[in-house]
N, C-alpha and C. Protein backbone atom coordinates (compact mmCIF):
# COMPACT_ATOMS: atom_id res chain seq x y z
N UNK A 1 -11.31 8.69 0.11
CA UNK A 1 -10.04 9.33 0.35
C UNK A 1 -9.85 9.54 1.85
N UNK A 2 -8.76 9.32 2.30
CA UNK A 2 -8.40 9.36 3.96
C UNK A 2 -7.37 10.80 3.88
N UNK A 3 -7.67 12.05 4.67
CA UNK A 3 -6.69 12.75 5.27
C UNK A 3 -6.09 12.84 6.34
N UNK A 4 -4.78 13.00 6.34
CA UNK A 4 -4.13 13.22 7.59
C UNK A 4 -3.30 14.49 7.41
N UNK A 5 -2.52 14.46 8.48
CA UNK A 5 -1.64 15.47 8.94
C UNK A 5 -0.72 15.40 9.00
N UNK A 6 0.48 15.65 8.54
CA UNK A 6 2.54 15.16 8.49
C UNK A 6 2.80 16.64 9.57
N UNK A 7 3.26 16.57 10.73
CA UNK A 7 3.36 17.46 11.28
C UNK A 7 5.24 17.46 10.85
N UNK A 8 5.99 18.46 10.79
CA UNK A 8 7.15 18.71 10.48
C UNK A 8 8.48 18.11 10.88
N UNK A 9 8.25 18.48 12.24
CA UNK A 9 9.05 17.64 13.46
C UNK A 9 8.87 16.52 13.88
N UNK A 10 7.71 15.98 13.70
CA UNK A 10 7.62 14.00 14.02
C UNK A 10 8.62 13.41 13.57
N UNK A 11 8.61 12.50 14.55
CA UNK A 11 9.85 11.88 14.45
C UNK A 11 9.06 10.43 14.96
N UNK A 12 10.04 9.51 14.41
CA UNK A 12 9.32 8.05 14.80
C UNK A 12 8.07 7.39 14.76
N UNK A 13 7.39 7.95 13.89
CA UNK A 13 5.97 7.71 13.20
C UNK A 13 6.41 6.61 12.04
N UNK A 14 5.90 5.38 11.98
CA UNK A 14 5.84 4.65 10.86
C UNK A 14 4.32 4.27 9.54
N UNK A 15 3.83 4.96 8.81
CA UNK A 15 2.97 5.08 8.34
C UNK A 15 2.64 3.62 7.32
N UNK A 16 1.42 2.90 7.03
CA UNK A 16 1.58 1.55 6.56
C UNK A 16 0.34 2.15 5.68
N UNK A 17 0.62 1.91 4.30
CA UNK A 17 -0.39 1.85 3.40
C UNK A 17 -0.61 0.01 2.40
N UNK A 18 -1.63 -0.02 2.28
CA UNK A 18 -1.66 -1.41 1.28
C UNK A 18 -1.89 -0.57 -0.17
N UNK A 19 -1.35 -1.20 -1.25
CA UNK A 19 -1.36 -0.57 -2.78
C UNK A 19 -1.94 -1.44 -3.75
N UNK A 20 -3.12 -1.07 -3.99
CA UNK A 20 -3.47 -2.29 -4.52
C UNK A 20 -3.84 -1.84 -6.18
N UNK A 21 -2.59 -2.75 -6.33
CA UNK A 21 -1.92 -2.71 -8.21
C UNK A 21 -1.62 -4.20 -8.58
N UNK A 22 -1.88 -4.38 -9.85
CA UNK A 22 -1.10 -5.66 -10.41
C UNK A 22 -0.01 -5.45 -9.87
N UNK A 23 1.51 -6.90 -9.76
CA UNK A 23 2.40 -6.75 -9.65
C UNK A 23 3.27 -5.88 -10.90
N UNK A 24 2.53 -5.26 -11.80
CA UNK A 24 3.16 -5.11 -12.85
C UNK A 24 3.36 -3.92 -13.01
N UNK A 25 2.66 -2.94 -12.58
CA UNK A 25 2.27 -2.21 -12.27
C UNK A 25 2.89 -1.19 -10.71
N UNK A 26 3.46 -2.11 -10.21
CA UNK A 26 4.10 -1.12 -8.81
C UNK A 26 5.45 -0.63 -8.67
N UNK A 27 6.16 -0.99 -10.03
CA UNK A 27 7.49 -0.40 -9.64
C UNK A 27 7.09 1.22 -10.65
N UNK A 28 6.42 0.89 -11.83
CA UNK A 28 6.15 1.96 -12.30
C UNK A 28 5.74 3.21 -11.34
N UNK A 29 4.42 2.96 -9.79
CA UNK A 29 3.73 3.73 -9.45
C UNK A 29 4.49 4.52 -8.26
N UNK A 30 5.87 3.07 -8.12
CA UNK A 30 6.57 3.65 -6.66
C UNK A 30 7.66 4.07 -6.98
N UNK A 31 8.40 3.98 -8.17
CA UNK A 31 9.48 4.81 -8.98
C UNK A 31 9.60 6.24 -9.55
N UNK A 32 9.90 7.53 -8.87
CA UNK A 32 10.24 8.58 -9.52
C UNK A 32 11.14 8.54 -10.57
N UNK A 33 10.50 9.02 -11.79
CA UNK A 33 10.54 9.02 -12.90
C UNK A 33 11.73 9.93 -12.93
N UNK A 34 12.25 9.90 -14.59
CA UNK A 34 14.03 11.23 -14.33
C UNK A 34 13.30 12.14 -14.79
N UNK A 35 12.26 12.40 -14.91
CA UNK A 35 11.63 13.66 -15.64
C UNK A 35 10.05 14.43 -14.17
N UNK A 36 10.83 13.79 -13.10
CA UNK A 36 10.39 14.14 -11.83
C UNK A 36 9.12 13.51 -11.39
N UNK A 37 8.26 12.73 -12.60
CA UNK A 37 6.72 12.23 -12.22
C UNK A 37 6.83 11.32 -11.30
N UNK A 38 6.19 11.26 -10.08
CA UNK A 38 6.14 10.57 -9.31
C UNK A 38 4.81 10.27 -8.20
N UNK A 39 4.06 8.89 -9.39
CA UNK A 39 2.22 8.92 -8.73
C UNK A 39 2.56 8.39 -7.58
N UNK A 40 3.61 7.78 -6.76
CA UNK A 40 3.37 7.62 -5.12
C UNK A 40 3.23 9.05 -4.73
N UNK A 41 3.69 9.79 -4.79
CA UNK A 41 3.73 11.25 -4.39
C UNK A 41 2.14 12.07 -4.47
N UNK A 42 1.87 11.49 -5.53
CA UNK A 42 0.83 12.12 -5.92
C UNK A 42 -0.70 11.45 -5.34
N UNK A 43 -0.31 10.41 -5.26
CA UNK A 43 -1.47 9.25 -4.45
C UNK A 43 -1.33 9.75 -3.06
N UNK A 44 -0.24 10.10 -2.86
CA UNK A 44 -0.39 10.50 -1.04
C UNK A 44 -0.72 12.09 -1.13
N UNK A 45 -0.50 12.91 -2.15
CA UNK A 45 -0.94 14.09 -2.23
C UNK A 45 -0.38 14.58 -1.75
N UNK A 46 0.91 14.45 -1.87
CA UNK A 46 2.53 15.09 -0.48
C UNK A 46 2.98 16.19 -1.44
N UNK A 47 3.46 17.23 -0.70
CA UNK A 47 4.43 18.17 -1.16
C UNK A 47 5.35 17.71 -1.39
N UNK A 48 6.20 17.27 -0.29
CA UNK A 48 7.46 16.52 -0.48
C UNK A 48 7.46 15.09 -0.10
N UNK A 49 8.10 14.40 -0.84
CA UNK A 49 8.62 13.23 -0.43
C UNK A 49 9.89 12.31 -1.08
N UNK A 50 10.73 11.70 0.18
CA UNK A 50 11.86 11.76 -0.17
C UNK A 50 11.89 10.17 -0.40
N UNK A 51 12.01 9.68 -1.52
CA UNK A 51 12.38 8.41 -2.43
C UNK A 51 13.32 7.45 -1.21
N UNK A 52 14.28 7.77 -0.94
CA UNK A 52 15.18 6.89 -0.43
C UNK A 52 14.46 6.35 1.25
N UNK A 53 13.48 6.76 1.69
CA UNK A 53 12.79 6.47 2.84
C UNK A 53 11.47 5.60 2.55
N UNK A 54 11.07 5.70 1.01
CA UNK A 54 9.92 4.71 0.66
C UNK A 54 10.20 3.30 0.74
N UNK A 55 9.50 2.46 1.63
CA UNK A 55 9.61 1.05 1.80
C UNK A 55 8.77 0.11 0.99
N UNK A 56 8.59 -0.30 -0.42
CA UNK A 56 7.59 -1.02 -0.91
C UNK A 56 7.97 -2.23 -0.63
N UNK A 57 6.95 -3.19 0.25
CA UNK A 57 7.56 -4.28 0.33
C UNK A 57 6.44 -5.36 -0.51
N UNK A 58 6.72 -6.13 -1.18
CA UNK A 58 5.92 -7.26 -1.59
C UNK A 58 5.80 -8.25 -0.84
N UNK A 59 4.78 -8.83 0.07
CA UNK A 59 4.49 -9.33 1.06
C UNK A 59 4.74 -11.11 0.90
N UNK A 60 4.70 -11.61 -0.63
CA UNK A 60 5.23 -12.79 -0.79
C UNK A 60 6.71 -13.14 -0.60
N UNK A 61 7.47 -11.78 -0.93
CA UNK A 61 8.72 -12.24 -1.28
C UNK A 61 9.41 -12.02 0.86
N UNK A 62 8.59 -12.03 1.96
CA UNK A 62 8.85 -12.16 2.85
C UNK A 62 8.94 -13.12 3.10
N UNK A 63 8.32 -15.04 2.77
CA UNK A 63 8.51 -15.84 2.73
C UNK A 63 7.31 -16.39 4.04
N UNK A 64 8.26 -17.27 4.78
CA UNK A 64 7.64 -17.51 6.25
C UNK A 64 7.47 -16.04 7.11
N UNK A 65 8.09 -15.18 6.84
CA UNK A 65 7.86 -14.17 7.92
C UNK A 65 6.88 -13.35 7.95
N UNK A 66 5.86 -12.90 8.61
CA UNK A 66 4.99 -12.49 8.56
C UNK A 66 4.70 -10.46 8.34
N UNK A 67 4.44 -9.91 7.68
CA UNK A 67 4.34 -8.75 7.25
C UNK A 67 4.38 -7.99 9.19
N UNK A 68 3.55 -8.13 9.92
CA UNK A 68 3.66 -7.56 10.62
C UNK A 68 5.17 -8.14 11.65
N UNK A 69 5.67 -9.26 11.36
CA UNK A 69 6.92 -9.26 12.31
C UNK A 69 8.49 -8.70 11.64
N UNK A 70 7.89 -8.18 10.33
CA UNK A 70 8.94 -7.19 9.28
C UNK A 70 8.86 -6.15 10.01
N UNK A 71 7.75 -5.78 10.41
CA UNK A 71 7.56 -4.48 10.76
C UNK A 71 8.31 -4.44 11.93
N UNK A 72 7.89 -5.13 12.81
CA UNK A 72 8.30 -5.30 14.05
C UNK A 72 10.25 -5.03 14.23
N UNK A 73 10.72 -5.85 13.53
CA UNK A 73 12.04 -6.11 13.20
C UNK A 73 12.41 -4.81 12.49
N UNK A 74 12.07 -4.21 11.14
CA UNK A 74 12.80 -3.15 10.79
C UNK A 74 12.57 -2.48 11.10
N UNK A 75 11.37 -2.03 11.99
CA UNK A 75 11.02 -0.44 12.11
C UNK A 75 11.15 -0.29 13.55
N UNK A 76 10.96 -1.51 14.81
CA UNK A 76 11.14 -1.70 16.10
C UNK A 76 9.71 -0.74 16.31
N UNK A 77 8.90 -1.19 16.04
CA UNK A 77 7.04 -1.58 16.07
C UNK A 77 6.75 -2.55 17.27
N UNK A 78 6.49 -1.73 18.48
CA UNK A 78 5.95 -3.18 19.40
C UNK A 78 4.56 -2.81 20.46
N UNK A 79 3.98 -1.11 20.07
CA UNK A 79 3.13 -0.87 20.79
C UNK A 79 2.13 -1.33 21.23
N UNK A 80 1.29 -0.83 21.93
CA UNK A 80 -0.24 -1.54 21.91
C UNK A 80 -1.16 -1.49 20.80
N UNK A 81 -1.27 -0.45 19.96
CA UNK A 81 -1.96 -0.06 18.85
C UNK A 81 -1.37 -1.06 17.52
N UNK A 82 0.02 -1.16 17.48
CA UNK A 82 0.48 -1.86 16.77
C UNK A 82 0.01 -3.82 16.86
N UNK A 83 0.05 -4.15 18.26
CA UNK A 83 0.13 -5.35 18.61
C UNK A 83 -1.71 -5.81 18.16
N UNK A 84 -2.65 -4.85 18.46
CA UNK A 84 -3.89 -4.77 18.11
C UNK A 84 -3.78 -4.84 16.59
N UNK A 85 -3.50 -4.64 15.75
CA UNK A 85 -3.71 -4.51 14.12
C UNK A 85 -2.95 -5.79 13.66
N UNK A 86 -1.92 -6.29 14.53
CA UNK A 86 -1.58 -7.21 14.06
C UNK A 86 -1.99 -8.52 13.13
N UNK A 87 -3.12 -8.94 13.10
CA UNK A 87 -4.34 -9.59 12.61
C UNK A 87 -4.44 -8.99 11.30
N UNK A 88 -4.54 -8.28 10.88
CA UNK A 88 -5.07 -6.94 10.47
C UNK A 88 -4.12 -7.02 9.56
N UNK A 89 -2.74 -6.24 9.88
CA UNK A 89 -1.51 -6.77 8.71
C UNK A 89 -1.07 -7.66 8.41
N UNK A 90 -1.82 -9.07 9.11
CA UNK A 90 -0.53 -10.29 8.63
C UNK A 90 -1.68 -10.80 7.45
N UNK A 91 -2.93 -10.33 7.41
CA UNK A 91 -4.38 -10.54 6.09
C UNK A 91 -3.77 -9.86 5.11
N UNK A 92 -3.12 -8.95 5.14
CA UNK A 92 -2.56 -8.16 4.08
C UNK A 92 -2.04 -8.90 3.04
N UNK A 93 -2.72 -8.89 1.55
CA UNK A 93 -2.08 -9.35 0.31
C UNK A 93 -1.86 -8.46 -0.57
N UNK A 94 -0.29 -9.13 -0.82
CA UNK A 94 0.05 -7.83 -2.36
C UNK A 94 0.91 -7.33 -2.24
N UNK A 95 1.14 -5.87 -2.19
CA UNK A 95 2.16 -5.37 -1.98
C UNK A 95 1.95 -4.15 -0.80
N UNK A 96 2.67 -3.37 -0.09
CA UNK A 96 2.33 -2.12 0.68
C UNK A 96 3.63 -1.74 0.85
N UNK A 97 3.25 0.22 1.02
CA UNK A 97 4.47 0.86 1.45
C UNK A 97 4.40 1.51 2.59
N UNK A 98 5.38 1.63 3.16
CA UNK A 98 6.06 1.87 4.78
C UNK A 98 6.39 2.93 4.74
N UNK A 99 6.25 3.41 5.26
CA UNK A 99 6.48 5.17 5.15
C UNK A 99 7.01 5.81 6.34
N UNK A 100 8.31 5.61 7.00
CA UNK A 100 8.60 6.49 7.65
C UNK A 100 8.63 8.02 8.72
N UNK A 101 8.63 8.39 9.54
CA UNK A 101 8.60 10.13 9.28
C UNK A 101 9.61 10.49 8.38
N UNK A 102 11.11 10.10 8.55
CA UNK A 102 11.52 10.82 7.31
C UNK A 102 11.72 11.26 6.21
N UNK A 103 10.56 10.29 5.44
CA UNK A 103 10.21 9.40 4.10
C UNK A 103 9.41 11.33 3.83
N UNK A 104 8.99 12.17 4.47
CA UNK A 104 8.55 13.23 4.05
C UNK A 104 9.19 14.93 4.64
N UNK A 105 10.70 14.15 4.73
CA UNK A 105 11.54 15.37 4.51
C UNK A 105 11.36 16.25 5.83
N UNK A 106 10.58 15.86 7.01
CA UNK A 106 10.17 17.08 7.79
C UNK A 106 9.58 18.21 7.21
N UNK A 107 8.92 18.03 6.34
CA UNK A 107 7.89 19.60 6.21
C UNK A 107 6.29 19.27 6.62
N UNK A 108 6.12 20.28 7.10
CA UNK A 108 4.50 19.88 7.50
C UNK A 108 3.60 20.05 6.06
N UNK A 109 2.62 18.89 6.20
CA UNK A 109 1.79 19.04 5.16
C UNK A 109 0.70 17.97 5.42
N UNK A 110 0.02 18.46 4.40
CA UNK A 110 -1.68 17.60 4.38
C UNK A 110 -1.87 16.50 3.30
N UNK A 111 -1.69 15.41 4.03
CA UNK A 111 -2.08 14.54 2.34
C UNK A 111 -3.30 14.26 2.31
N UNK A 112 -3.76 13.52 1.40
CA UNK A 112 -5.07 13.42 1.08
C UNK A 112 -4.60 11.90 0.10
N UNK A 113 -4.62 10.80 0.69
CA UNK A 113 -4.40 9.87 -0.03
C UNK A 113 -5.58 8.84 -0.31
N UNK A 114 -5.44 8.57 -1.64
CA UNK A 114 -6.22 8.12 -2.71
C UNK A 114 -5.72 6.85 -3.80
N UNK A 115 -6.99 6.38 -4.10
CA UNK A 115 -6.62 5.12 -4.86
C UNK A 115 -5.86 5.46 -5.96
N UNK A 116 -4.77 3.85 -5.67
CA UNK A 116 -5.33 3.08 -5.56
C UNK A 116 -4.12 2.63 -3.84
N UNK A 117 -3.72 3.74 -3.37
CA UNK A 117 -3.77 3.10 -1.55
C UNK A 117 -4.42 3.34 -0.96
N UNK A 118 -4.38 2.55 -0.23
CA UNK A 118 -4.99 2.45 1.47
C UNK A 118 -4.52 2.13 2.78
N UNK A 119 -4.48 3.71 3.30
CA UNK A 119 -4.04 3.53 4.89
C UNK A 119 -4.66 2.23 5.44
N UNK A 120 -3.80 1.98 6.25
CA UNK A 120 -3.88 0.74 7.22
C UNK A 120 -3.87 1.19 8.20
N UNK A 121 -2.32 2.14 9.19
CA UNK A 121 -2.40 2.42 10.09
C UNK A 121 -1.17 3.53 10.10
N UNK A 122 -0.79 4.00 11.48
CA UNK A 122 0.36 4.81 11.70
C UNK A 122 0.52 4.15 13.08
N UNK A 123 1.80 4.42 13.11
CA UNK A 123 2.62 3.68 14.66
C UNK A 123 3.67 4.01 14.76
N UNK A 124 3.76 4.29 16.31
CA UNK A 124 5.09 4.88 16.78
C UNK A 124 6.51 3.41 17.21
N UNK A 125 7.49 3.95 16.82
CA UNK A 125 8.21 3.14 16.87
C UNK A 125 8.75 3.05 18.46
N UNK A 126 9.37 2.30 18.63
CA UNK A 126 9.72 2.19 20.00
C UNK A 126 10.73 2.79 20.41
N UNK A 127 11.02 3.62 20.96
CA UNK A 127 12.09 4.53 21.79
C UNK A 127 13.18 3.74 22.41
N UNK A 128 14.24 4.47 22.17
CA UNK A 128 15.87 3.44 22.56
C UNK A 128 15.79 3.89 23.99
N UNK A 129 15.80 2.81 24.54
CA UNK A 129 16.03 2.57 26.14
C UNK A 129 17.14 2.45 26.53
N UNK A 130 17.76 3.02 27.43
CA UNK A 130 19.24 2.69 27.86
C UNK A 130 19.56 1.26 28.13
N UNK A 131 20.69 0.85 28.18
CA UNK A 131 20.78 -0.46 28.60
C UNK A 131 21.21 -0.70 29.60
N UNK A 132 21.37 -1.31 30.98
CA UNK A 132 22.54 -1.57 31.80
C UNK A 132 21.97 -0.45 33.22
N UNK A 133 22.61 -0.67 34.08
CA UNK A 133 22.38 0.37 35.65
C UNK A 133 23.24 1.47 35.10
N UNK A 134 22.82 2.09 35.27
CA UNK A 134 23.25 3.68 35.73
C UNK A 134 24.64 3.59 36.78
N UNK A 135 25.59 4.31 35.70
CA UNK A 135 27.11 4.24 37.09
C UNK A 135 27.37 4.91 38.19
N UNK A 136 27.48 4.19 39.27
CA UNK A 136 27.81 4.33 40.45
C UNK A 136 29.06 4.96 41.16
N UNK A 137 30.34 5.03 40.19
CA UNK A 137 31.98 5.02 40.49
C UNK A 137 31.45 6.47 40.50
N UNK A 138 32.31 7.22 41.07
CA UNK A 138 32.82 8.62 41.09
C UNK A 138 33.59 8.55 40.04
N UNK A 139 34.29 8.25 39.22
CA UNK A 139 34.61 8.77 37.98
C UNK A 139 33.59 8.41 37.14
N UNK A 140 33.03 7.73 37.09
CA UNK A 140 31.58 7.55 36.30
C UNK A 140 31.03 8.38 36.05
N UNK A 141 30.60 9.28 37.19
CA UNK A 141 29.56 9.89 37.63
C UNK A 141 30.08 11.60 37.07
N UNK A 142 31.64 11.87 36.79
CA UNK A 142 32.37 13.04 36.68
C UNK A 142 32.08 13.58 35.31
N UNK A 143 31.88 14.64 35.02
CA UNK A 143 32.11 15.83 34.31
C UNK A 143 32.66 15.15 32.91
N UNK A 144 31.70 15.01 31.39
CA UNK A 144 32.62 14.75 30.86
C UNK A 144 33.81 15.93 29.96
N UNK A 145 34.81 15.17 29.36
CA UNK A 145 35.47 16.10 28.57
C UNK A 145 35.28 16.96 27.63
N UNK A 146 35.42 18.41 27.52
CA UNK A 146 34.70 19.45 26.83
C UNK A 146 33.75 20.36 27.13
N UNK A 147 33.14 20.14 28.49
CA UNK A 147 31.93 20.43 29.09
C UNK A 147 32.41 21.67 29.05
N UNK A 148 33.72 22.93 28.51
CA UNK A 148 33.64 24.46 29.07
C UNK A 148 34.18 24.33 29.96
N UNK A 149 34.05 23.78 31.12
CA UNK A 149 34.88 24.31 32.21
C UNK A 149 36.42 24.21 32.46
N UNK A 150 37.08 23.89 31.37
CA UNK A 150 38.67 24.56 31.38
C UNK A 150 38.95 22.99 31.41
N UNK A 151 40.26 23.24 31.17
CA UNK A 151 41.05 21.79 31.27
C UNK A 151 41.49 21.68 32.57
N UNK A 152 41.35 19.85 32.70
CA UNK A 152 41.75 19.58 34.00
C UNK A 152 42.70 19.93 34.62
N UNK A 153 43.06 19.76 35.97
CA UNK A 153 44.30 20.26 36.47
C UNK A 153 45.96 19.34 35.79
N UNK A 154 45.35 18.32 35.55
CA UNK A 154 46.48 17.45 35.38
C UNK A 154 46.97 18.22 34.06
N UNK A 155 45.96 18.54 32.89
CA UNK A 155 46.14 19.25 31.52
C UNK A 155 47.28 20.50 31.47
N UNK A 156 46.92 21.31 33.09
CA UNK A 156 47.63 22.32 32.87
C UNK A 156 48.41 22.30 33.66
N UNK A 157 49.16 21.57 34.58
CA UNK A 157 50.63 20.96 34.57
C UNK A 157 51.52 20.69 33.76
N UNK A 158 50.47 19.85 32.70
CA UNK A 158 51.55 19.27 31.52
C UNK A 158 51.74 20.21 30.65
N UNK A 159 50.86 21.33 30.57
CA UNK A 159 51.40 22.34 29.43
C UNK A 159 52.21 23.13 30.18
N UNK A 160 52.07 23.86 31.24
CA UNK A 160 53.04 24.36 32.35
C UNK A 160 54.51 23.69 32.21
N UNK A 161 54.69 22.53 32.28
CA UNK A 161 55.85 21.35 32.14
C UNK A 161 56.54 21.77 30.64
N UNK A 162 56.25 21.67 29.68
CA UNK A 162 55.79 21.76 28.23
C UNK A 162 56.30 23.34 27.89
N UNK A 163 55.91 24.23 28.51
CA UNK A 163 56.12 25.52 28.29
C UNK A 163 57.52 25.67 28.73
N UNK A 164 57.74 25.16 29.68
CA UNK A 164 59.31 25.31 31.34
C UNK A 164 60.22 25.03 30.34
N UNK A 165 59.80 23.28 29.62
CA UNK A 165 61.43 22.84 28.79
C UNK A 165 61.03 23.57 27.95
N UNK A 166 60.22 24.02 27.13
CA UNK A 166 60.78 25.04 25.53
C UNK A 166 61.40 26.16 26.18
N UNK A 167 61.05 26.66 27.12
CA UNK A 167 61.66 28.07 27.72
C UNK A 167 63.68 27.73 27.77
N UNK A 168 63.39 26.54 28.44
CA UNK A 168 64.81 25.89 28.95
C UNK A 168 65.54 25.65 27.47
N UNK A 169 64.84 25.36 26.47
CA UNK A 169 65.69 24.64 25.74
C UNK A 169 66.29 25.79 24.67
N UNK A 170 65.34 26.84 24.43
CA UNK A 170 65.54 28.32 23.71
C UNK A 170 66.62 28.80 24.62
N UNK A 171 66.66 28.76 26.27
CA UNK A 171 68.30 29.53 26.40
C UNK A 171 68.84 28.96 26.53
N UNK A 172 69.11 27.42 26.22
CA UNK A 172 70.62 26.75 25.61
C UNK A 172 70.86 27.04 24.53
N UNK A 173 69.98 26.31 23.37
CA UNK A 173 70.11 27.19 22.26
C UNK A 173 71.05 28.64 22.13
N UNK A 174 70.03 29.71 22.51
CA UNK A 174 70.60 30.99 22.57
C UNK A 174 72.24 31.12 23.57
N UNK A 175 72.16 30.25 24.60
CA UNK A 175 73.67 30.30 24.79
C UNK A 175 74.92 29.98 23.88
N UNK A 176 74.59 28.73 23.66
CA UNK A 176 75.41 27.89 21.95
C UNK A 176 75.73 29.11 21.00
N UNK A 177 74.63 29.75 20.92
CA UNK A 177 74.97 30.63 19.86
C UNK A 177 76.10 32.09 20.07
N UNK A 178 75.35 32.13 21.12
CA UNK A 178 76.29 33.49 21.81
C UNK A 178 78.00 32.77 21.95
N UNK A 179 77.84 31.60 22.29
CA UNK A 179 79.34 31.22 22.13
C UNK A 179 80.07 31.42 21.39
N UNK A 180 79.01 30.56 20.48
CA UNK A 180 79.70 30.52 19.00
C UNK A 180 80.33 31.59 18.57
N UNK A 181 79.25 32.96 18.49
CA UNK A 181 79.65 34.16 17.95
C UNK A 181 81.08 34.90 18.89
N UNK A 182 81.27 34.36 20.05
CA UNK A 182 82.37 35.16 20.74
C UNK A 182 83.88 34.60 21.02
């Protein structure tokens, strides 16, 4: 049995287990049941875990592509630790599940996972890099909209403007009427 640690707040952790079941056998083990049973849950020894983040992939039905360049591609997997195991996951036969950080809801907890998986590895996904230079323009570079500090000057002209004709247009109005009545 292998333990680890789900710390709460991780974020961008991709966890890789191999499952080693007949094919006949794995939709039963990776399917929560409507009556709540659910042995992936219980094989990882999780408090929580959230179904719609479980990745079971069957490693044949990838074709030419290689288990670890799935990874690479859906999860954006390109570290050093990752690039090292590579060997490692593309030997992989059968089936395995991918496990996310969010795949466990953010709560901290202790699994204790047991046959019939087996950790492979954990890996951080790769962090979104900006794209492009950094802007240079003075309006680029300006304050964006909403920041609190009041509306622009141009903003309160136009409501100033805005306020002048309703003012203007209420004492025509009110003149018309005074006519009328006299």
């Amino acid at each position: 049995m292998t333990q680890m640690q789900i710390n709460g707040s991780e974020t961008g952790v991709v966890r890789l287990f191999h499952l080693d079941l007949p094919p006949e056998a794995i939709e039963r083990y990776t399917t929560q049941a409507g009556t709540g049973e659910y042995p992936l849950q219980y094989g990882l020894g999780a408090q929580r875990l959230r179904p719609s983040f479980v990745d079971v992939v069957a490693i044949r039905d990838l074709g030419d592509m290689s288990l670890s360049a799935y990874l690479a591609e859906a999860y954006q997997l390109s570290g050093g630790d990752f690039r090292a195991m590579r060997p490692r996951i593309d030997a992989l036969r059968g089936h395995v599940v991918v496990l996310p950080s969010q795949a466990f809801a953010h709560v901290s907890q202790d699994l204790t996972v047991a046959s019939p998986l087996r950790w492979i590895g954990s890996f951080e996904e790769e962090a979104a890099r900006p794209r492009g230079l950094s802007p240079r323009s003075k309006a680029a570079r300006s304050r964006p909209a909403g920041d609190g500090a009041g509306p622009a000057p141009r903003d309160r002209r136009g409501r100033v403007l805005l306020l002048v004709g309703l003012g203007v247009l209420a004492l025509l109005i009110l003149a018309w009427l005074l006519q009328g009545l006299a």
